[in-house]
PDB file of N, CA and C in Angstrom:
ATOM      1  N   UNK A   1      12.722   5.886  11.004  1.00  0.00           N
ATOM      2  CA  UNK A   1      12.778   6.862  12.073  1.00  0.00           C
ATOM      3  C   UNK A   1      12.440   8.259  11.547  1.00  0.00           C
ATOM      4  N   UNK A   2      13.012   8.714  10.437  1.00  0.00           N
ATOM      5  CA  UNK A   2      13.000  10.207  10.079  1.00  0.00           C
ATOM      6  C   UNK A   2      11.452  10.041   9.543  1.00  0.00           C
ATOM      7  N   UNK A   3      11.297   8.957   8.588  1.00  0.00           N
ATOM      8  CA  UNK A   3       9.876   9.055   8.328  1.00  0.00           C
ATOM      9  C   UNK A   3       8.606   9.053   9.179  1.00  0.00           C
ATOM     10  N   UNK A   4       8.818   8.501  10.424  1.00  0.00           N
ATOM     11  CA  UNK A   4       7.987   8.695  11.181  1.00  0.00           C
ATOM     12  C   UNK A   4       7.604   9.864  12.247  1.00  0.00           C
ATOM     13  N   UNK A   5       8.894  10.361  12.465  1.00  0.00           N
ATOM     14  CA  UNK A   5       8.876  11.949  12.663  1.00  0.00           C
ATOM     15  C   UNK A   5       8.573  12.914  11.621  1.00  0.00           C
ATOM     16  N   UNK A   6       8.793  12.308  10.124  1.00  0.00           N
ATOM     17  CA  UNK A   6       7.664  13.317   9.281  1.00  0.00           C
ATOM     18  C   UNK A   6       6.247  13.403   9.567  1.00  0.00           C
ATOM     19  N   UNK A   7       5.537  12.000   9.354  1.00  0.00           N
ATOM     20  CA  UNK A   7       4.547  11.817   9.810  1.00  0.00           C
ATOM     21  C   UNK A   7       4.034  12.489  10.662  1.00  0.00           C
ATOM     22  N   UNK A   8       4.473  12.350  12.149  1.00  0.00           N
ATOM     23  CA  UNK A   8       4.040  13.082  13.285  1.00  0.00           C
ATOM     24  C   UNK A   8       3.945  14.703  12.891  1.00  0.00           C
ATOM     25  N   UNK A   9       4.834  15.340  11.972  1.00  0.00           N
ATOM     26  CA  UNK A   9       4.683  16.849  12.101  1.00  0.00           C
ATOM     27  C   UNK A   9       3.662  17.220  10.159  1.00  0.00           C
ATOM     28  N   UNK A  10       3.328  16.136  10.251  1.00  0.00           N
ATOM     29  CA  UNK A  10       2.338  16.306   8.737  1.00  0.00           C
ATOM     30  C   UNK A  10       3.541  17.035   8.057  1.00  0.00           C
ATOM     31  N   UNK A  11       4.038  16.819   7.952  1.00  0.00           N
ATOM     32  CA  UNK A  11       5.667  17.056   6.509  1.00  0.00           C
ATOM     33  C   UNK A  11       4.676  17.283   5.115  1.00  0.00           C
ATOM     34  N   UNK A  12       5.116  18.643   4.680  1.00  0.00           N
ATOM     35  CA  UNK A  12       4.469  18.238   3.326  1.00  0.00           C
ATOM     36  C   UNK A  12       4.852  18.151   2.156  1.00  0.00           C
ATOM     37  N   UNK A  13       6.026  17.725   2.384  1.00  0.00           N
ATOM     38  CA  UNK A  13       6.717  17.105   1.327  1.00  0.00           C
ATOM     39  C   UNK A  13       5.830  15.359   0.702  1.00  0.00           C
ATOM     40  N   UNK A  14       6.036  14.956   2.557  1.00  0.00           N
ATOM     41  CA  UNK A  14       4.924  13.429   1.910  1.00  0.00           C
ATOM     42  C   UNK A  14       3.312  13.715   1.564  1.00  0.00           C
ATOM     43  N   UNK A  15       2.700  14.951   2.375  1.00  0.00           N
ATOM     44  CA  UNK A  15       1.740  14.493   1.503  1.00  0.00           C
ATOM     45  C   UNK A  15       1.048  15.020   0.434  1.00  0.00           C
ATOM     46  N   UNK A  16       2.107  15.836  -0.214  1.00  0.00           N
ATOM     47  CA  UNK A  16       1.824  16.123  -1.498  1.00  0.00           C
ATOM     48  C   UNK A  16       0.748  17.180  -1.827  1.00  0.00           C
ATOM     49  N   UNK A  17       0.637  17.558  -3.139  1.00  0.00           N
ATOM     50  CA  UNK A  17      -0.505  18.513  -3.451  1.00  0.00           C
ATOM     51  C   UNK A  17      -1.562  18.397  -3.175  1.00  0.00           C
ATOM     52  N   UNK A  18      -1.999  16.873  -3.688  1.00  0.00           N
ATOM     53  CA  UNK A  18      -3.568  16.242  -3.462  1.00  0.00           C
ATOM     54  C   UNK A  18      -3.775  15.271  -1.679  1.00  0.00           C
ATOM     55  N   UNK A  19      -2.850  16.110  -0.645  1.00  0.00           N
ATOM     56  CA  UNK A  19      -3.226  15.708   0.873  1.00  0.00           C
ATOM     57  C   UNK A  19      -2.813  14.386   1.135  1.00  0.00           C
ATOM     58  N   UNK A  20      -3.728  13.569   1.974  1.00  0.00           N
ATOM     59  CA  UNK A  20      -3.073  12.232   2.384  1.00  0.00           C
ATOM     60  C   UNK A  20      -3.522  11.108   1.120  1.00  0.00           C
ATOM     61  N   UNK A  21      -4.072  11.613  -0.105  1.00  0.00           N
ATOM     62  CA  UNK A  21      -4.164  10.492  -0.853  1.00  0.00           C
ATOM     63  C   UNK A  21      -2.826   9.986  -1.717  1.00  0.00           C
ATOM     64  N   UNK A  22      -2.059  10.753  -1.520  1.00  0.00           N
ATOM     65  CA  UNK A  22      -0.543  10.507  -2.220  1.00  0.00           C
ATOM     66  C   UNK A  22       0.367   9.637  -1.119  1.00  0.00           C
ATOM     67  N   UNK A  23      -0.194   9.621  -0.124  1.00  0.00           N
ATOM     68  CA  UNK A  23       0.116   8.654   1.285  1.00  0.00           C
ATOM     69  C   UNK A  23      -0.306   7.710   1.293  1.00  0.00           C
ATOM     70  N   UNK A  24      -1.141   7.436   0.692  1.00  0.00           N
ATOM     71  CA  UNK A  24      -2.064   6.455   0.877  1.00  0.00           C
ATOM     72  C   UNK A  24      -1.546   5.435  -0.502  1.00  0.00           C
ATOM     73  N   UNK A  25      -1.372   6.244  -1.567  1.00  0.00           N
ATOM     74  CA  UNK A  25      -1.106   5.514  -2.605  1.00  0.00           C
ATOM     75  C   UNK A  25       0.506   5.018  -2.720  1.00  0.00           C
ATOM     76  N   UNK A  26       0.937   5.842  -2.316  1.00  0.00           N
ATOM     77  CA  UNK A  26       3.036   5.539  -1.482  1.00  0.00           C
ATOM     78  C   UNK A  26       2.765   4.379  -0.516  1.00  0.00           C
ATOM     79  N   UNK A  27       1.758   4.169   0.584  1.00  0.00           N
ATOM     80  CA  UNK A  27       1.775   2.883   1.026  1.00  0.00           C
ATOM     81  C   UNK A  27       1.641   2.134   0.074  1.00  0.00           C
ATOM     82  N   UNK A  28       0.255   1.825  -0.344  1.00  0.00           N
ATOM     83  CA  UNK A  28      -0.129   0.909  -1.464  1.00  0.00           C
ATOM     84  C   UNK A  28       0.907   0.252  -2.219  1.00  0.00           C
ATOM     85  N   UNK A  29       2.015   0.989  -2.744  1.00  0.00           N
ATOM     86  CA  UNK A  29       3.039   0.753  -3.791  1.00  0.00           C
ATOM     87  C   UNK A  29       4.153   0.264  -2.964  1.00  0.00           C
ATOM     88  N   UNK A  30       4.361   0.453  -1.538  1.00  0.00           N
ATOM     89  CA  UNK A  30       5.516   0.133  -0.466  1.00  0.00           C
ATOM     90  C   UNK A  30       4.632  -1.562  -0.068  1.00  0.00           C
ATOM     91  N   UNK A  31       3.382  -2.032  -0.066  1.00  0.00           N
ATOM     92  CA  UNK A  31       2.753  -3.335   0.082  1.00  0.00           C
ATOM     93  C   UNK A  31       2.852  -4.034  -1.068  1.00  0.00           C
ATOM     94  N   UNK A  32       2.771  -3.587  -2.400  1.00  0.00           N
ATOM     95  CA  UNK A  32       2.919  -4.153  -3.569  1.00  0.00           C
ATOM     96  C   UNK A  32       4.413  -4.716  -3.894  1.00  0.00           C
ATOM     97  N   UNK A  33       5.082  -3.385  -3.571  1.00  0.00           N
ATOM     98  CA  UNK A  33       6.788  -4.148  -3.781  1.00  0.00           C
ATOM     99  C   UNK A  33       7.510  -5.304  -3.237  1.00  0.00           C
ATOM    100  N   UNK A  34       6.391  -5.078  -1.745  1.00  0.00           N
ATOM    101  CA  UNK A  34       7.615  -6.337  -1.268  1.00  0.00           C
ATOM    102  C   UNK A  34       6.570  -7.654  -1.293  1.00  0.00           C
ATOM    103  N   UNK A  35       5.292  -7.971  -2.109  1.00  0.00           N
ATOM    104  CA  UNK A  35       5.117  -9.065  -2.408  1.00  0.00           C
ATOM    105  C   UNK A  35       5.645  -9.990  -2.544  1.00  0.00           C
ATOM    106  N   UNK A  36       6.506  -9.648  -3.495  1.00  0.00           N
ATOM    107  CA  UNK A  36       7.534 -11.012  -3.873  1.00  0.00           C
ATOM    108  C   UNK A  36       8.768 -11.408  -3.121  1.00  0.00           C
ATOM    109  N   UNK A  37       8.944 -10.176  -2.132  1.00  0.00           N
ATOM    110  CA  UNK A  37       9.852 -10.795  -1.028  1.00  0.00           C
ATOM    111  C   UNK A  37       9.945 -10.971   0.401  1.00  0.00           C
ATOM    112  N   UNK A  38       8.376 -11.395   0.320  1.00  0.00           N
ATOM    113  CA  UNK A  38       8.157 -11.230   1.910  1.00  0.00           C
ATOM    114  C   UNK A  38       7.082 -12.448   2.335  1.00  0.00           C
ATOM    115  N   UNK A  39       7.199 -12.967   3.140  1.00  0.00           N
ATOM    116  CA  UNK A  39       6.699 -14.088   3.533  1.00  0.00           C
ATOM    117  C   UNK A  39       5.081 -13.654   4.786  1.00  0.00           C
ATOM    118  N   UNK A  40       5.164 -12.780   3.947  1.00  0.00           N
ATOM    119  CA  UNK A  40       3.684 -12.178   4.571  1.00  0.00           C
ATOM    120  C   UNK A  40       3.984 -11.186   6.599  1.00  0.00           C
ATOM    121  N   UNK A  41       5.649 -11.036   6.780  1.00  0.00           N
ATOM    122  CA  UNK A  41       5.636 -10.698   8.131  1.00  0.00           C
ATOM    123  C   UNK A  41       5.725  -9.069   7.726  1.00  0.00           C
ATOM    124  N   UNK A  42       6.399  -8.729   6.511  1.00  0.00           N
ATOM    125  CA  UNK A  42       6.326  -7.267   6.626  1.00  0.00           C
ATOM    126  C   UNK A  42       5.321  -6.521   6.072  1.00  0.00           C
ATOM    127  N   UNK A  43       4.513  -7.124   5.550  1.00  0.00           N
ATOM    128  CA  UNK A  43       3.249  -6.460   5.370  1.00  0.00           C
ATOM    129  C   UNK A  43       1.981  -6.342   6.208  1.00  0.00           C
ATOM    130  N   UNK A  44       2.353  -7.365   6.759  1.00  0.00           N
ATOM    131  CA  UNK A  44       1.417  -7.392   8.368  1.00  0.00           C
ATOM    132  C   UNK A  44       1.775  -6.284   9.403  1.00  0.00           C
ATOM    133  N   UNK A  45       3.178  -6.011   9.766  1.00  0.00           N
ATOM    134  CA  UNK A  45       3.869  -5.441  10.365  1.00  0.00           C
ATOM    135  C   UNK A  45       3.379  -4.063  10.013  1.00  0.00           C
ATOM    136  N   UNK A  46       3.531  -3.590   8.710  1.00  0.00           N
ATOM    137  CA  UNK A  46       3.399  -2.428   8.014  1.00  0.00           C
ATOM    138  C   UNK A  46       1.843  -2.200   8.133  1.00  0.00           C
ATOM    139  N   UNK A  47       0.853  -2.946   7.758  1.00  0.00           N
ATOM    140  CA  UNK A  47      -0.580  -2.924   8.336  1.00  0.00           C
ATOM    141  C   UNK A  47      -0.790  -2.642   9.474  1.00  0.00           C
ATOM    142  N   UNK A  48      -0.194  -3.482  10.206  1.00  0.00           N
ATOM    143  CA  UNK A  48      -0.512  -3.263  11.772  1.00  0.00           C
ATOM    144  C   UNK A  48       0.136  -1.730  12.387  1.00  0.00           C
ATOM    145  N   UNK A  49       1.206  -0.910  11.744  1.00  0.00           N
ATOM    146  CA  UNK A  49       2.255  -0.411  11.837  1.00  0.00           C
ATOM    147  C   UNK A  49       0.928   1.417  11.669  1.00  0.00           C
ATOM    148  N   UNK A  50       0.119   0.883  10.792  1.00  0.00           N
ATOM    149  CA  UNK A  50      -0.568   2.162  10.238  1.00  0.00           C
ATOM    150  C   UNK A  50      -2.265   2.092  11.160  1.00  0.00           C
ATOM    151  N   UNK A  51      -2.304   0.801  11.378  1.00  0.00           N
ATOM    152  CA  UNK A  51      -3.984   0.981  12.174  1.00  0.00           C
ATOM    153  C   UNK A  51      -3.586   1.078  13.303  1.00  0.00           C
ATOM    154  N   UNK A  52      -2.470   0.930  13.858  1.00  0.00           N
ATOM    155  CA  UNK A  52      -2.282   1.833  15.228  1.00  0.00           C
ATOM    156  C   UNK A  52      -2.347   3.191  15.656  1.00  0.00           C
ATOM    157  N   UNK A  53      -2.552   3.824  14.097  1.00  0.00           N
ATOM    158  CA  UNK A  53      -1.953   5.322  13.996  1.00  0.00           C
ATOM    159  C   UNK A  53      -3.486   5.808  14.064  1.00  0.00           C
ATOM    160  N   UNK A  54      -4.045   6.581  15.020  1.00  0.00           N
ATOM    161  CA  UNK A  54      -5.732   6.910  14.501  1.00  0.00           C
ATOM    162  C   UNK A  54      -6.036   8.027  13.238  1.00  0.00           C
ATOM    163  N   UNK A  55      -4.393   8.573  13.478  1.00  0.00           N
ATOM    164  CA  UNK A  55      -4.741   9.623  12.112  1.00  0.00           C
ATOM    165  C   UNK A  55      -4.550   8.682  10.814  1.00  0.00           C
ATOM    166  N   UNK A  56      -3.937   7.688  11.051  1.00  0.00           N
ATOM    167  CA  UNK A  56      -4.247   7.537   9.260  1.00  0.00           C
ATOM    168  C   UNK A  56      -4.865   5.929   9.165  1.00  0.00           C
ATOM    169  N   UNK A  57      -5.855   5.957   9.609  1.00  0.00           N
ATOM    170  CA  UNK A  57      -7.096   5.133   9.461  1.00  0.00           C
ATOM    171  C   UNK A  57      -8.344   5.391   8.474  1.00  0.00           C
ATOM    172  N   UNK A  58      -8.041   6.713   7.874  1.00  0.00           N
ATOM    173  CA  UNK A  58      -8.671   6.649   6.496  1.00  0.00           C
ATOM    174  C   UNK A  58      -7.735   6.435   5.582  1.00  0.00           C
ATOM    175  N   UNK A  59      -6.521   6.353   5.791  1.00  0.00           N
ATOM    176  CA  UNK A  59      -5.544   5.797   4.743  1.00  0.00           C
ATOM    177  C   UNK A  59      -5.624   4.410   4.659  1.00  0.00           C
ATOM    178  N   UNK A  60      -5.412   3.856   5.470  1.00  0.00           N
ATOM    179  CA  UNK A  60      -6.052   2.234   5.188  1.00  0.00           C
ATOM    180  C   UNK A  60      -7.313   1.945   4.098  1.00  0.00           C
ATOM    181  N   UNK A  61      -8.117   2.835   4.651  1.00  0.00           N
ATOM    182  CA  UNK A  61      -9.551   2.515   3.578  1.00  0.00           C
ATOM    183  C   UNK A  61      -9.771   3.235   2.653  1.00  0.00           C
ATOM    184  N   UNK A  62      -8.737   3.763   1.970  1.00  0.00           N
ATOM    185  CA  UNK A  62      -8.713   4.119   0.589  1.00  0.00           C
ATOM    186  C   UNK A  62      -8.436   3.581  -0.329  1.00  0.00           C
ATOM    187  N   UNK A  63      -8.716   3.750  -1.424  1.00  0.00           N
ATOM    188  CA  UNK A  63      -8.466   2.626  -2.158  1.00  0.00           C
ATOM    189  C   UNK A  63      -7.105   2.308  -2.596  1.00  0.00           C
ATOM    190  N   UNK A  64      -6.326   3.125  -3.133  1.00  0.00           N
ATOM    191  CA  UNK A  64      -4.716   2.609  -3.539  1.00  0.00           C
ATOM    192  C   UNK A  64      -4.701   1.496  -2.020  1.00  0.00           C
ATOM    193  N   UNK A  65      -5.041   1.360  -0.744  1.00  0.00           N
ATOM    194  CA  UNK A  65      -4.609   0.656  -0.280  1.00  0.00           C
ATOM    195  C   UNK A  65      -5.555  -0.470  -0.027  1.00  0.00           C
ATOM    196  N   UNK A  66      -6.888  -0.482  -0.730  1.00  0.00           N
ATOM    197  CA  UNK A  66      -7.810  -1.406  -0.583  1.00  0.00           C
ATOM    198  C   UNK A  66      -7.015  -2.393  -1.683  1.00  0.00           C
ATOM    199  N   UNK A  67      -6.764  -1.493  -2.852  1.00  0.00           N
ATOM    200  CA  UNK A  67      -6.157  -2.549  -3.981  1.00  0.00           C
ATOM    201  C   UNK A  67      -4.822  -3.566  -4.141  1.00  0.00           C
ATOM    202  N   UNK A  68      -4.524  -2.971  -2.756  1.00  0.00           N
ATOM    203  CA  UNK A  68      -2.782  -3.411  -2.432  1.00  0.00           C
ATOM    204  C   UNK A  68      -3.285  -4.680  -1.701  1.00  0.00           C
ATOM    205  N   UNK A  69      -3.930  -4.425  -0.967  1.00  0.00           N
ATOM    206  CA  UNK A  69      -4.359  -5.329   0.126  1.00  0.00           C
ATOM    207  C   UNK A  69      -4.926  -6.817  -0.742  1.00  0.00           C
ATOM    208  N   UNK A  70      -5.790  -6.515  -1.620  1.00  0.00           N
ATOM    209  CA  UNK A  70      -6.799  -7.322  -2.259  1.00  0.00           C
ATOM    210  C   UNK A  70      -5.701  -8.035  -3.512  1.00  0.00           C
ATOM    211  N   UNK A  71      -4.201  -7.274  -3.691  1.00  0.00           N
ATOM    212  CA  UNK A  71      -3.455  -7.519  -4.438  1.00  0.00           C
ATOM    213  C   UNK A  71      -2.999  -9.106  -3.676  1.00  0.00           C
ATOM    214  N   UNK A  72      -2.433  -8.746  -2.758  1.00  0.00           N
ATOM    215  CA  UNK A  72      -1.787  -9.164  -1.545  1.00  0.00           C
ATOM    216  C   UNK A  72      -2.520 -10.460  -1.193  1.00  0.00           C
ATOM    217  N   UNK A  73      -4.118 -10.812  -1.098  1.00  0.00           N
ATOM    218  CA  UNK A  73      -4.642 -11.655  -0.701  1.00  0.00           C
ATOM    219  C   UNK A  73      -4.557 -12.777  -2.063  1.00  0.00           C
ATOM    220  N   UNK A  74      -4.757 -11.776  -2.813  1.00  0.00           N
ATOM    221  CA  UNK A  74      -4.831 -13.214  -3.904  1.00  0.00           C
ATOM    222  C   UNK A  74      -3.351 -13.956  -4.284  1.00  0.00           C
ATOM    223  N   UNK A  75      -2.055 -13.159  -4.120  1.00  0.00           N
ATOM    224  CA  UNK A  75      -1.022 -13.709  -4.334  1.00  0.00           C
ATOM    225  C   UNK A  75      -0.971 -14.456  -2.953  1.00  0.00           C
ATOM    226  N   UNK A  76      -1.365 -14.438  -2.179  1.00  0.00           N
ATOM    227  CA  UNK A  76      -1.368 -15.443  -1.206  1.00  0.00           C
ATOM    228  C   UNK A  76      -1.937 -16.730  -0.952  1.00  0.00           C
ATOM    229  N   UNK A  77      -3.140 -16.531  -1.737  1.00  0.00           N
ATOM    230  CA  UNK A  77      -4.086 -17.252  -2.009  1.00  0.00           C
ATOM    231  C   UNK A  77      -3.510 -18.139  -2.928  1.00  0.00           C
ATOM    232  N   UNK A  78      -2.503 -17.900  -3.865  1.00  0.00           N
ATOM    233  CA  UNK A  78      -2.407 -18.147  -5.221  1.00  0.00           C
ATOM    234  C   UNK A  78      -3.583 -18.916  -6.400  1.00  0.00           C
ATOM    235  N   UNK A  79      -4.380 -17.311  -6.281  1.00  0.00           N
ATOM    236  CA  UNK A  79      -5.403 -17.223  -7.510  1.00  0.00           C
ATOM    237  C   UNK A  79      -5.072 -16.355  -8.577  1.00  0.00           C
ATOM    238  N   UNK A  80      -4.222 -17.137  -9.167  1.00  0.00           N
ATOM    239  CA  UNK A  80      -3.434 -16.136 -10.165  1.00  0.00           C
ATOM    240  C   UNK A  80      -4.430 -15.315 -11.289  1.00  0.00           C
ATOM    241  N   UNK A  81      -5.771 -15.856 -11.871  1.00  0.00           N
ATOM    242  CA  UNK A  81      -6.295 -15.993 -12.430  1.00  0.00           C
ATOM    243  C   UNK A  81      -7.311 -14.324 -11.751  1.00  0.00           C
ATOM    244  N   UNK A  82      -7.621 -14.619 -10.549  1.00  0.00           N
ATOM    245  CA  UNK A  82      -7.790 -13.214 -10.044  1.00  0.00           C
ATOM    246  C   UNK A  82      -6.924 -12.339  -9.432  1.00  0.00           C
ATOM    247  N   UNK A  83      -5.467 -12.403  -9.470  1.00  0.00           N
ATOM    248  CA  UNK A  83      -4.403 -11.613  -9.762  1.00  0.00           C
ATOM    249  C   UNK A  83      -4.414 -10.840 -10.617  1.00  0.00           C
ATOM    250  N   UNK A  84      -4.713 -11.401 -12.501  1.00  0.00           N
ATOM    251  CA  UNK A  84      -4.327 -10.828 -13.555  1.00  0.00           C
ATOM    252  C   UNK A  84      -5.373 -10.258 -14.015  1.00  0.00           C
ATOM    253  N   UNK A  85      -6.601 -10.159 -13.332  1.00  0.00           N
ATOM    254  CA  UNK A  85      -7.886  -9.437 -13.535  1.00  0.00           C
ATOM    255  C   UNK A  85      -7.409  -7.764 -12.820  1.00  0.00           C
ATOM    256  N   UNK A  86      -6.942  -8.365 -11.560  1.00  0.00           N
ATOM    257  CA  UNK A  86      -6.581  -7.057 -10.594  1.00  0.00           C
ATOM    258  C   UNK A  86      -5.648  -6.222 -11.653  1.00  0.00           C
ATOM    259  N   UNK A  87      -4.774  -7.025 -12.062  1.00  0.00           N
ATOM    260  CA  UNK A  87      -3.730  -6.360 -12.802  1.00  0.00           C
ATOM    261  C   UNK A  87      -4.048  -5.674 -14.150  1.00  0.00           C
ATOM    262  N   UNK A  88      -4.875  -5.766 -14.859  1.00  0.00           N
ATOM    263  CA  UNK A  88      -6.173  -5.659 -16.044  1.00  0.00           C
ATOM    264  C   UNK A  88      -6.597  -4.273 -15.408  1.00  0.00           C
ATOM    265  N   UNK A  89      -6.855  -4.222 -14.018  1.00  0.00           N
ATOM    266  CA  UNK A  89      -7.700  -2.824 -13.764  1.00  0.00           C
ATOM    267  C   UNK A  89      -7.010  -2.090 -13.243  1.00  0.00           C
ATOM    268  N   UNK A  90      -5.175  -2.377 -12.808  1.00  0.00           N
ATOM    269  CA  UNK A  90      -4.698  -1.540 -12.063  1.00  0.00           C
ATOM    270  C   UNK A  90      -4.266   0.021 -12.455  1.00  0.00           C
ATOM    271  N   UNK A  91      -4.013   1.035 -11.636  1.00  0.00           N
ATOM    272  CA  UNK A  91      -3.495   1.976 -12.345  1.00  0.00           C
ATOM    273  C   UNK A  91      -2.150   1.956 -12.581  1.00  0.00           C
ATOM    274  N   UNK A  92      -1.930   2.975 -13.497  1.00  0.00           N
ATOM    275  CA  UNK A  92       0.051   2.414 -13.910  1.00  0.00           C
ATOM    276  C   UNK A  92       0.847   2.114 -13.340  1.00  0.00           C
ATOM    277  N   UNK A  93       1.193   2.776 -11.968  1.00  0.00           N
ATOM    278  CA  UNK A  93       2.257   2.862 -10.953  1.00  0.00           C
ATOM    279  C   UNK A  93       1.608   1.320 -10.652  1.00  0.00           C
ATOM    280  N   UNK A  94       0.524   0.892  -9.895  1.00  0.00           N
ATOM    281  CA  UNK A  94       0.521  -0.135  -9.480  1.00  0.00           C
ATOM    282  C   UNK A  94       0.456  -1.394 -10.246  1.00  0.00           C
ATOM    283  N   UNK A  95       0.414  -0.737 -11.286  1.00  0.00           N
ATOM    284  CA  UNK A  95       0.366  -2.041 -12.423  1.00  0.00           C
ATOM    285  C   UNK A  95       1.914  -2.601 -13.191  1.00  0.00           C
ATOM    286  N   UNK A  96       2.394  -1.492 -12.771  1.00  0.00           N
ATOM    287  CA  UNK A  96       4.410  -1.640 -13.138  1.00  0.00           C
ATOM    288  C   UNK A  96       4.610  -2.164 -11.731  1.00  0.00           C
ATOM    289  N   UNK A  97       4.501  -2.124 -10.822  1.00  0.00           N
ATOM    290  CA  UNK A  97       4.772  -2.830  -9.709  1.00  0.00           C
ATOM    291  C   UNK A  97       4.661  -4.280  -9.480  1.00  0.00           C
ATOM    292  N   UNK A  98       3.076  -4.425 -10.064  1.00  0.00           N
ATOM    293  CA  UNK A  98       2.976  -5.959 -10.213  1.00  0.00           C
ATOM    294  C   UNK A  98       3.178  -6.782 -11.156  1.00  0.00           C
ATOM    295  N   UNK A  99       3.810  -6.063 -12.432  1.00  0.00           N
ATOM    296  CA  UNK A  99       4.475  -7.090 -13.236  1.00  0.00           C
ATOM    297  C   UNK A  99       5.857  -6.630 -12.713  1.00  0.00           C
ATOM    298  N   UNK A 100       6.174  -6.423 -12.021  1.00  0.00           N
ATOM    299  CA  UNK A 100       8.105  -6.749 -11.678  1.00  0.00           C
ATOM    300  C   UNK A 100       7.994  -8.317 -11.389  1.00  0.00           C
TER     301      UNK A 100
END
């Protein structure tokens, strides 16, 4: 609730020095975490939750969240093998995320 009334008034506490790419990469890392405990409804939810929003529809197609996404498909997929490639190129934050 409070976060989404940040949202609405561009709070800039969330989006940081460098604009909505620190938003973008805070999603990314909020799709990565709950990999391992989610049966694919809250990340859909949370997808669906942000392409409703027209302002942050370039947050979707950035990359911290292209890589979450592409994280996401292969653990679903279970292609572990192109998991640990992803994980090989990730950046730190997202790469401590996916070895939890």
């Amino acid at each position: 609730m409070l976060y989404d009334a940040a949202c609405d008034k561009q709070d800039i506490s969330l989006l940081g020095p460098s604009g909505l790419h620190g938003m973008a990469e805070g999603c990314g890392l909020i799709l990565l975490n709950s990999m391992d405990n989610d049966d694919g409804t809250f990340s859909s939810r949370f997808l669906a939750k942000l392409a409703a929003r027209e302002d942050w529809a370039h947050t979707l197609a950035s990359p911290p969240m292209l890589f979450a996404v592409a994280v996401l498909a292969t653990r679903r997929r279970h292609d572990f093998a192109h998991f640990f490639l992803l994980l090989r190129s990730a950046p730190y934050a997202e790469g401590c995320v996916m070895h939890k």
